[in-house]
Each structure stands twice: as structure tokens, then as C-alpha cells.
Protein backbone atom coordinates (compact mmCIF):
# COMPACT_ATOMS: atom_id res chain seq x y z
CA UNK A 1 29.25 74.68 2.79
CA UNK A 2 28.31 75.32 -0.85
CA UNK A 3 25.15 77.24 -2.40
CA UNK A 4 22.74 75.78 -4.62
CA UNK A 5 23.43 76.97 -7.99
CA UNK A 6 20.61 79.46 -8.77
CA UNK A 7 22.17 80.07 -12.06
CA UNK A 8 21.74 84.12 -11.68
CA UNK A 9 22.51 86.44 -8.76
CA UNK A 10 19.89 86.18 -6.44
CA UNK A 11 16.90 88.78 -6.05
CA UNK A 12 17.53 90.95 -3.55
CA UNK A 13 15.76 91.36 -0.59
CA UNK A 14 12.47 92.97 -0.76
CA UNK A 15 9.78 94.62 1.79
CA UNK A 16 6.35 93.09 1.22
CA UNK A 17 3.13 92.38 3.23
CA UNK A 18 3.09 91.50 5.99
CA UNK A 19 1.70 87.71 5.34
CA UNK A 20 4.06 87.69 2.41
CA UNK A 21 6.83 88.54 4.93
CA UNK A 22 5.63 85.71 7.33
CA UNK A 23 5.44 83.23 4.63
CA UNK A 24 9.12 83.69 3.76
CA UNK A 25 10.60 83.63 7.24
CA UNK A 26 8.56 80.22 7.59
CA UNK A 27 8.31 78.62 4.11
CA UNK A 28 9.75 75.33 5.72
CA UNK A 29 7.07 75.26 8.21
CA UNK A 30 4.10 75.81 5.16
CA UNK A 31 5.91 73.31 3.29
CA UNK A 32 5.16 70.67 5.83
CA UNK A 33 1.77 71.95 6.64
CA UNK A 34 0.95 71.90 2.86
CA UNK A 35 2.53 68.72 2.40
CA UNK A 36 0.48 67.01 4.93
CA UNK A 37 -2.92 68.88 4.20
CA UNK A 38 -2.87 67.92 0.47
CA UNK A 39 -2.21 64.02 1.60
CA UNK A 40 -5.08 64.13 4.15
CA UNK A 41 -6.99 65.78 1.98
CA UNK A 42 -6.52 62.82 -1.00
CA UNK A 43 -6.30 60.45 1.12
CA UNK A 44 -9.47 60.83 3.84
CA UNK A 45 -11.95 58.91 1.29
CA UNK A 46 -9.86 56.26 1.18
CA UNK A 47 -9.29 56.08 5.02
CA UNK A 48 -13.18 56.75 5.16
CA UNK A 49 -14.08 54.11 2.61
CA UNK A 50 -11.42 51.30 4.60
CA UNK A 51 -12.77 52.24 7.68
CA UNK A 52 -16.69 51.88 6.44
CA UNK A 53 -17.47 55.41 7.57
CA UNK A 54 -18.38 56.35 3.75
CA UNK A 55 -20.71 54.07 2.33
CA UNK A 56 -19.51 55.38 -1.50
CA UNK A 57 -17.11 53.66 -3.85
CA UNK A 58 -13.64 54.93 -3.64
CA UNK A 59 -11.13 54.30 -6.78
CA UNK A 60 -8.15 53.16 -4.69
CA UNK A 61 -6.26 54.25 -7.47
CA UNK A 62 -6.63 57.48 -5.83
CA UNK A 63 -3.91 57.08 -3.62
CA UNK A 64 -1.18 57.30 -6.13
CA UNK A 65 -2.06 61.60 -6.29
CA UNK A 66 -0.64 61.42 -2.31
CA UNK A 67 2.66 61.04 -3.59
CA UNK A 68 2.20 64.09 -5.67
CA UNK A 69 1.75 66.35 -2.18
CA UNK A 70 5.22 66.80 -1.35
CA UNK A 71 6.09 67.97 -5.32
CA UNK A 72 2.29 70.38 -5.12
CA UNK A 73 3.30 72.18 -1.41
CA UNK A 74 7.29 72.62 -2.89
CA UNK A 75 6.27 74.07 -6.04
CA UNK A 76 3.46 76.43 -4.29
CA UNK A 77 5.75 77.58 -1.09
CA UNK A 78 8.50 78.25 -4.14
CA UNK A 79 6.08 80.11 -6.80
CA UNK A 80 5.02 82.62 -3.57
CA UNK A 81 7.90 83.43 -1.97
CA UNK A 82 10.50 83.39 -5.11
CA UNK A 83 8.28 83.50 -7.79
CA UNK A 84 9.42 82.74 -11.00
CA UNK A 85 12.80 82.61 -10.58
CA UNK A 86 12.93 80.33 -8.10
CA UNK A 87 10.44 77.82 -9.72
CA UNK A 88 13.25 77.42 -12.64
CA UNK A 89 15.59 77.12 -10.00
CA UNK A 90 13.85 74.16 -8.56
CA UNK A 91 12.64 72.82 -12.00
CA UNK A 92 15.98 72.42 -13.03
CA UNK A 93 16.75 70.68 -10.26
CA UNK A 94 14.74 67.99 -11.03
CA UNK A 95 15.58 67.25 -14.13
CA UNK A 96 19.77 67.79 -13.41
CA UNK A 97 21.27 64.76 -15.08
CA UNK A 98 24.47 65.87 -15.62
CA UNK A 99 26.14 64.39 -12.65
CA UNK A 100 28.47 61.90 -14.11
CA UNK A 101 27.31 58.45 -15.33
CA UNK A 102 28.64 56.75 -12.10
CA UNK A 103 25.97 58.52 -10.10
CA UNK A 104 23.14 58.14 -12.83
CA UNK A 105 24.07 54.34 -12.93
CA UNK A 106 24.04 54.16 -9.12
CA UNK A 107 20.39 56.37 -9.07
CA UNK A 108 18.68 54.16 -11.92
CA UNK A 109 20.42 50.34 -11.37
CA UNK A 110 21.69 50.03 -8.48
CA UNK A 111 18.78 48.49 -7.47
CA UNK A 112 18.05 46.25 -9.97
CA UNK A 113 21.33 44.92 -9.37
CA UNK A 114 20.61 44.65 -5.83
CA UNK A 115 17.30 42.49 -6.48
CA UNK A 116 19.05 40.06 -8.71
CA UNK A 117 21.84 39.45 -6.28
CA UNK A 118 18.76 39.31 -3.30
CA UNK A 119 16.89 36.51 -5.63
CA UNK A 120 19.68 34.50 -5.82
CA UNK A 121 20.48 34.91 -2.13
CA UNK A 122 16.82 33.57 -1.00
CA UNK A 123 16.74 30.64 -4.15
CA UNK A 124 19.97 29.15 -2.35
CA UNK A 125 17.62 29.71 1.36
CA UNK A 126 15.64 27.81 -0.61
CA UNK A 127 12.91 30.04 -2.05
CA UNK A 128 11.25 29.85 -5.51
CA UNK A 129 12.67 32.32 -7.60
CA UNK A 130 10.73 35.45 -8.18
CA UNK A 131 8.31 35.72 -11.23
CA UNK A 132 9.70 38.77 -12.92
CA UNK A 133 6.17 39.30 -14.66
CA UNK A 134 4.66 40.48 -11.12
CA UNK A 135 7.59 43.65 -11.38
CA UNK A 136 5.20 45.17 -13.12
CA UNK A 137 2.12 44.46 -10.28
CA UNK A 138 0.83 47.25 -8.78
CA UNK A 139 -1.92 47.84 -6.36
CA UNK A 140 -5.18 49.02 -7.53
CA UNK A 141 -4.26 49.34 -11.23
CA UNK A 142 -3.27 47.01 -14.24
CA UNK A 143 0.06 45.36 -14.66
CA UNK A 144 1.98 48.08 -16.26
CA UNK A 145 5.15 45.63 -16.62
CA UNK A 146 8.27 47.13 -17.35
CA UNK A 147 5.94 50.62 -17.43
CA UNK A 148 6.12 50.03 -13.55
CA UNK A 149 9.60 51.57 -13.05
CA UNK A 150 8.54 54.76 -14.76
CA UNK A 151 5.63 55.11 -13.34
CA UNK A 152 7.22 54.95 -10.03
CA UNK A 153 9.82 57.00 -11.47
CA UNK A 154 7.19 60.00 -12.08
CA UNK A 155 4.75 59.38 -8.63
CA UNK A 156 7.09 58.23 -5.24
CA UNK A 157 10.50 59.11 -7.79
CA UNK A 158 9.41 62.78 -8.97
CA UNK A 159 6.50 63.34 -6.44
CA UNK A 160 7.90 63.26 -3.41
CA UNK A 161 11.98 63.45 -3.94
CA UNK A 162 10.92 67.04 -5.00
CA UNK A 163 9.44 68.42 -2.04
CA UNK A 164 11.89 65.75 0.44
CA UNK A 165 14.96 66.51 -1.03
CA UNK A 166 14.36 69.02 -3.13
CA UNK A 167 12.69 71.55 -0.77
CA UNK A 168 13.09 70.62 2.96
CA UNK A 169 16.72 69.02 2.88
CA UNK A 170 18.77 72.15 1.77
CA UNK A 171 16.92 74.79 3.79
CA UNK A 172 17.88 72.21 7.32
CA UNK A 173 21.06 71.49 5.86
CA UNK A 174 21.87 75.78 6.17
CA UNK A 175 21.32 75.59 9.94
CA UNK A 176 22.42 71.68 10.67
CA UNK A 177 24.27 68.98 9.96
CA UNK A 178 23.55 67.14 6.83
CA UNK A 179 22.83 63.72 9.60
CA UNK A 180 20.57 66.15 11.62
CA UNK A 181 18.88 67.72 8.71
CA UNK A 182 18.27 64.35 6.98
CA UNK A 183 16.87 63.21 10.80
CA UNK A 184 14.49 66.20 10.84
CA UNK A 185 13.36 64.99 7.36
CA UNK A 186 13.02 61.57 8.05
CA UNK A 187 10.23 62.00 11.15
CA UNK A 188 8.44 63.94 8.97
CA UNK A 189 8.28 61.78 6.15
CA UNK A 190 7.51 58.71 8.72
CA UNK A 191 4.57 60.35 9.64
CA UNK A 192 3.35 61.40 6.22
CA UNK A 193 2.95 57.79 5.54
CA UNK A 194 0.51 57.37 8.61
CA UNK A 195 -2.69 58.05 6.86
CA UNK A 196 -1.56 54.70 4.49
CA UNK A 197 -1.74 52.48 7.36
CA UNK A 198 -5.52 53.24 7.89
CA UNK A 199 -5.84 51.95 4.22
CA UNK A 200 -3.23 50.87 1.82
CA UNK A 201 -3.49 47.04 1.85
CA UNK A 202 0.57 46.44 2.14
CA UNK A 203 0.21 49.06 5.15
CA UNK A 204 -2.24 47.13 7.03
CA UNK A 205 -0.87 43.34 6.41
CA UNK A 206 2.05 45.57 8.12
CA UNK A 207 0.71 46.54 10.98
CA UNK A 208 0.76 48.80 13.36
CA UNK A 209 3.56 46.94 15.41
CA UNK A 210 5.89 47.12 12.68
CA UNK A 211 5.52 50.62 12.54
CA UNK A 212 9.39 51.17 14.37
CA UNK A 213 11.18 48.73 12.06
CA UNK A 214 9.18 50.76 9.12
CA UNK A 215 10.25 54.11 10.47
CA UNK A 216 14.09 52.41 10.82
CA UNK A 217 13.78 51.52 6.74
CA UNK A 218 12.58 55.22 5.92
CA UNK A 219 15.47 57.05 7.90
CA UNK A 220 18.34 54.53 6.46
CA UNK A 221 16.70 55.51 2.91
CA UNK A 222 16.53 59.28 3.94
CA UNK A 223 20.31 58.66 4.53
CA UNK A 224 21.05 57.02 1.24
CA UNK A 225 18.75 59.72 -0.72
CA UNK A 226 20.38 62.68 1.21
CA UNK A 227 24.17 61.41 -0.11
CA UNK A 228 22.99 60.59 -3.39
CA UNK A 229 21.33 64.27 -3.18
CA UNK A 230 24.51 65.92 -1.97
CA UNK A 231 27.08 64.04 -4.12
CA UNK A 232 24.81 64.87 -7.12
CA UNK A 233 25.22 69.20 -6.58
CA UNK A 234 21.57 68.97 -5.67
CA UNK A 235 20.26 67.00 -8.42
CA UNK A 236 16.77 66.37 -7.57
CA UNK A 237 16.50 63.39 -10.67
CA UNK A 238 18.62 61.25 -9.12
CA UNK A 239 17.24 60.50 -5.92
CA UNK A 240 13.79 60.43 -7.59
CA UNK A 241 15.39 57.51 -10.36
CA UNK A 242 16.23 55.82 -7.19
CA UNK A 243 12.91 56.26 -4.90
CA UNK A 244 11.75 55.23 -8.15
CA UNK A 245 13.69 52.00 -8.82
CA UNK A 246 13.24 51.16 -4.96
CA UNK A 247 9.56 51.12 -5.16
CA UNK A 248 9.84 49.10 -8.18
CA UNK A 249 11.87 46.69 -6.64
CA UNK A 250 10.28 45.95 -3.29
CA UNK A 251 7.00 47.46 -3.75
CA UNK A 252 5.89 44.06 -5.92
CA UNK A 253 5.12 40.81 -5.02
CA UNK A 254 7.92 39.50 -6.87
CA UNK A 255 10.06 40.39 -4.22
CA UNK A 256 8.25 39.01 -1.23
CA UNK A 257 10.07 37.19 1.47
CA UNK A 258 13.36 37.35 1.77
CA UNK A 259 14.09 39.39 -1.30
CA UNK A 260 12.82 42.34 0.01
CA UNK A 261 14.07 41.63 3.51
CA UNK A 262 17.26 41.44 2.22
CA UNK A 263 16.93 44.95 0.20
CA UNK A 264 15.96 46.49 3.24
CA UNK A 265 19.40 44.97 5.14
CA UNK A 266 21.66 45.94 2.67
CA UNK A 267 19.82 49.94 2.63
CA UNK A 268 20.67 50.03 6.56
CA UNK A 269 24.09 48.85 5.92
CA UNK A 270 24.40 51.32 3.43
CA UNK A 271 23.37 54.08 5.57
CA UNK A 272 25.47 53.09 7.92
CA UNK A 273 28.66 53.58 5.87
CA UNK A 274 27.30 57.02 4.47
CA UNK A 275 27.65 57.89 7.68
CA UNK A 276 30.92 56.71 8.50
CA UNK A 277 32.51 57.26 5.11
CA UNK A 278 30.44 60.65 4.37
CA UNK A 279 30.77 61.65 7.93
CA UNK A 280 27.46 63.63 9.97
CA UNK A 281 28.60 66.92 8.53
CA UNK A 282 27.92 66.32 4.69
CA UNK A 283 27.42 62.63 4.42
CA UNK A 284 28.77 62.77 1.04
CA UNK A 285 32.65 63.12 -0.23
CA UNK A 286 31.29 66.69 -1.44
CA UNK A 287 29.79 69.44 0.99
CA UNK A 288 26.48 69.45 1.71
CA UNK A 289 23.70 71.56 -0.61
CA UNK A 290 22.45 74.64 1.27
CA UNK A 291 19.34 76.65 0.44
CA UNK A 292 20.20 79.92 -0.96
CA UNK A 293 17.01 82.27 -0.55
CA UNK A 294 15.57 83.75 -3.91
CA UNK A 295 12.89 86.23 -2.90
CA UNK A 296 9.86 86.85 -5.32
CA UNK A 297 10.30 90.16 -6.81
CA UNK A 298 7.82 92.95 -6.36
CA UNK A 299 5.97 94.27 -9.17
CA UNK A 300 5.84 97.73 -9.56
């Protein structure tokens, strides 16, 4: 097993108050609690509105700030029980790039790659091929065209890969297996996304009965993120490029049909080797990233 890099020696343990105390022996626990009270809170006008229980217009627009929950309960669990120290920590884990070009290629266009060879695939099943121009589509706001991949970059990408990845991962990965940590991760992210299928349009034409083939896609992409995370030295950036690029990719009408169903194949198939290849301990060729506890240093 290998430490995250903290850059300095860590702060040494401290006695505080008693709360303070509580919060750091559970900051995984007010992670999740945070992360899921910041979504509901965003997101209950827009359930509300969907459902016709508020008669007031809702900007659907809203909903992008949900993705920004994960990011808001990592940063605040991190600024009270490290402090300072450990928000640089986890700032410069999201913006770690150097990780070797192979791995930024794989984070940022991979995907793309993936699409065009998935267009071609359903043209020869005999579907249309994809108007590139709806890339940039996205629900509830203008088409941003190529602006798209950023801006899924910096909401689903930087949003939630920070709090995902960055926060929850490493802390299971000290007491589990990198499979069983990345397992752990994935219910909880599944059921983040339940509020959307109250809703998000894309949720709803989905339906609640596809809700076990949706939970299948989000644990072989936990598995994929969680190798790219650990193969990276904890870089936080690249599995937010790729979140990113996914989103950009399948989240679009361009890819409907079999383009996306396709994507989706290949991402379990992926997972699948990770697992064999990476094996459950680190699932990566490099040992998995561990949490190493900064605690916030007392004033005096």
C-alpha cells in the first residue's frame, strides 16, 4: 500500500472538542451525508416542480449545481478536519497532470476514440450516422458545441470525481480492497443519482425498470475511474477529463441507439479486465492510493 503524497510531514495528532473529535473519526460518514443533503437540497424544486407539487417556475438548468455536491461536502469535511493543509493537499490533486501522456491521452480521448469506432459500428447495423453538431446538445441550456466537453469537464468531470475519487475512494481503500472500496463507492453514487429519476428528462424516458442495468453501468465506470485513479498516484484530473469526456460522449443525442449502447458494452468489458489484469487488491499495475490523515492544526 502507498500514501497519498501530502507533500509535507503530516500534522500531528491533536486533542480538540469533542464534535471536532467526532467529525474526524467519521469524516467519511459526513462526507456522504453532506454529499447527499446538498443534492436534495438543489435538487427538491426540481423534483417538486416535475412532480406538480410547486406551482413556480423552476430553471432546470438548476440541476447542473447537483454535480457540484460531491466537490462542496469534500472540500468542507477537508477544510474542518485538516484545515488548510489538507485543502492544498486535495487541490492539488485535482489539478495533478503530470502522470505521463499515456494516461492523460487515455483520461481525455479515449473516448472520443471509442464513439467514432461505436458510429461506425451502428452505420454498418445500419443506422444513420450521428450528427456531430448535437455533441454539443445539452439539456436545459444552449448548444455549447465543442464548449460541451469542458463544461462537462468542470460539472460531472471536476464536481463529482473530487468528492468520488478524490475523497471517499482512498479513505475505503486504507481498510479494503481497492474492488471492495470502489463497490462501497459505487452504491453510494447509484443512489445519489435517485433524486434525477423523479426529474431529469433522460432519467425518466429511463425508467424506473432500468434502474439495475443503470446501477450495472455506474459500478463498471466506478471500476474504470478507480484504475485510472490509482494508476494516476491519485490524480484527481484524470478521472474527472474522463467523467468528463464520457458525459460528452453519451450524454447527447448524437449518440443515441446503438452508439451509446455500444459505449456502455465496451465500459463493462473494460471493467472486467481491470479486474482481472489489475487484480481486486489494487486494480491497477500500481498499488492502490490510501488516505493518509492530515489533522487541522490547533490555534493557539
Amino acid at each position: 500500500m502507498t500514501m497519498l503524497n501530502v507533500n509535507n510531514k503530516a500534522l500531528g495528532p491533536t486533542k480538540g472538542s469533542p464534535p471536532m473529535d467526532f467529525l474526524q473519526r467519521h469524516a467519511l460518514a459526513a462526507y456522504f451525508v453532506l454529499a447527499f443533503a446538498i443534492t436534495w437540497l438543489i435538487a427538491w424544486p426540481l423534483l417538486a416542480s416535475a412532480q406538480g407539487l410547486l406551482r413556480l417556475p423552476v430553471p432546470f438548468a438548476l440541476h447542473y449545481l447537483t454535480a457540484y455536491s460531491p466537490l462542496l461536502a469534500a472540500l468542507l469535511v477537508t477544510g474542518l478536519t485538516a484545515g488548510a493543509a489538507g485543502l492544498r493537499e486535495l487541490v492539488g490533486r485535482m489539478f495533478k497532470w503530470r502522470v505521463g501522456i499515456g494516461w492523460i491521452l487515455i483520461s481525455a480521448f479515449s473516448l472520443v476514440a471509442l464513439f467514432a469506432v461505436a458510429a461506425i459500428i451502428a452505420h454498418l447495423l445500419g443506422e444513420p450516422w450521428p450528427n456531430l453538431r448535437q455533441l454539443g446538445q445539452v439539456d436545459y441550456l444552449p448548444n455549447l458545441g465543442v464548449g460541451a466537453w469542458l463544461f462537462w469537464i468542470l460539472t460531472s468531470g471536476f464536481g463529482e470525481e473530487t468528492g468520488w475519487r478524490g475523497f471517499a475512494l482512498p479513505r475505503l481503500q486504507k481498510t479494503h480492497s481497492a474492488l471492495t472500496a470502489t463497490l462501497i463507492v459505487a452504491v453510494f453514487w447509484v443512489l445519489w443519482h435517485v433524486p434525477f429519476f423523479f426529474y431529469l428528462a433522460t432519467y425518466l424516458q429511463l425508467g424506473w425498470a432500468m434502474f439495475p442495468v443503470f446501477a450495472l453501468g455506474i459500478l463498471a465506470g466506478a471500476i474504470v475511474l478507480t484504475w485510472l485513479y490509482n494508476s494516476t498516484n491519485g490524480s484527481i484530473l484524470m478521472p474527472a477529463l474522463f467523467h468528463g469526456t464520457l458525459n460528452f460522449v453519451t450524454a447527447t443525442p448524437a449518440s443515441a441507439g446503438a452508439i451509446a449502447a455500444i459505449i456502455s458494452i465496451v465500459i463493462m468489458v473494460w471493467a472486467v479486465f481491470v479486474v482481472i489484469a489489475g487484480k481486486p487488491a489494487n486494480l491497477s499495475h500500481r498499488t492502490k492510493q490510501v488516505f493518509q490523515e492530515l489533522r487541522k492544526r490547533r490555534s493557539t
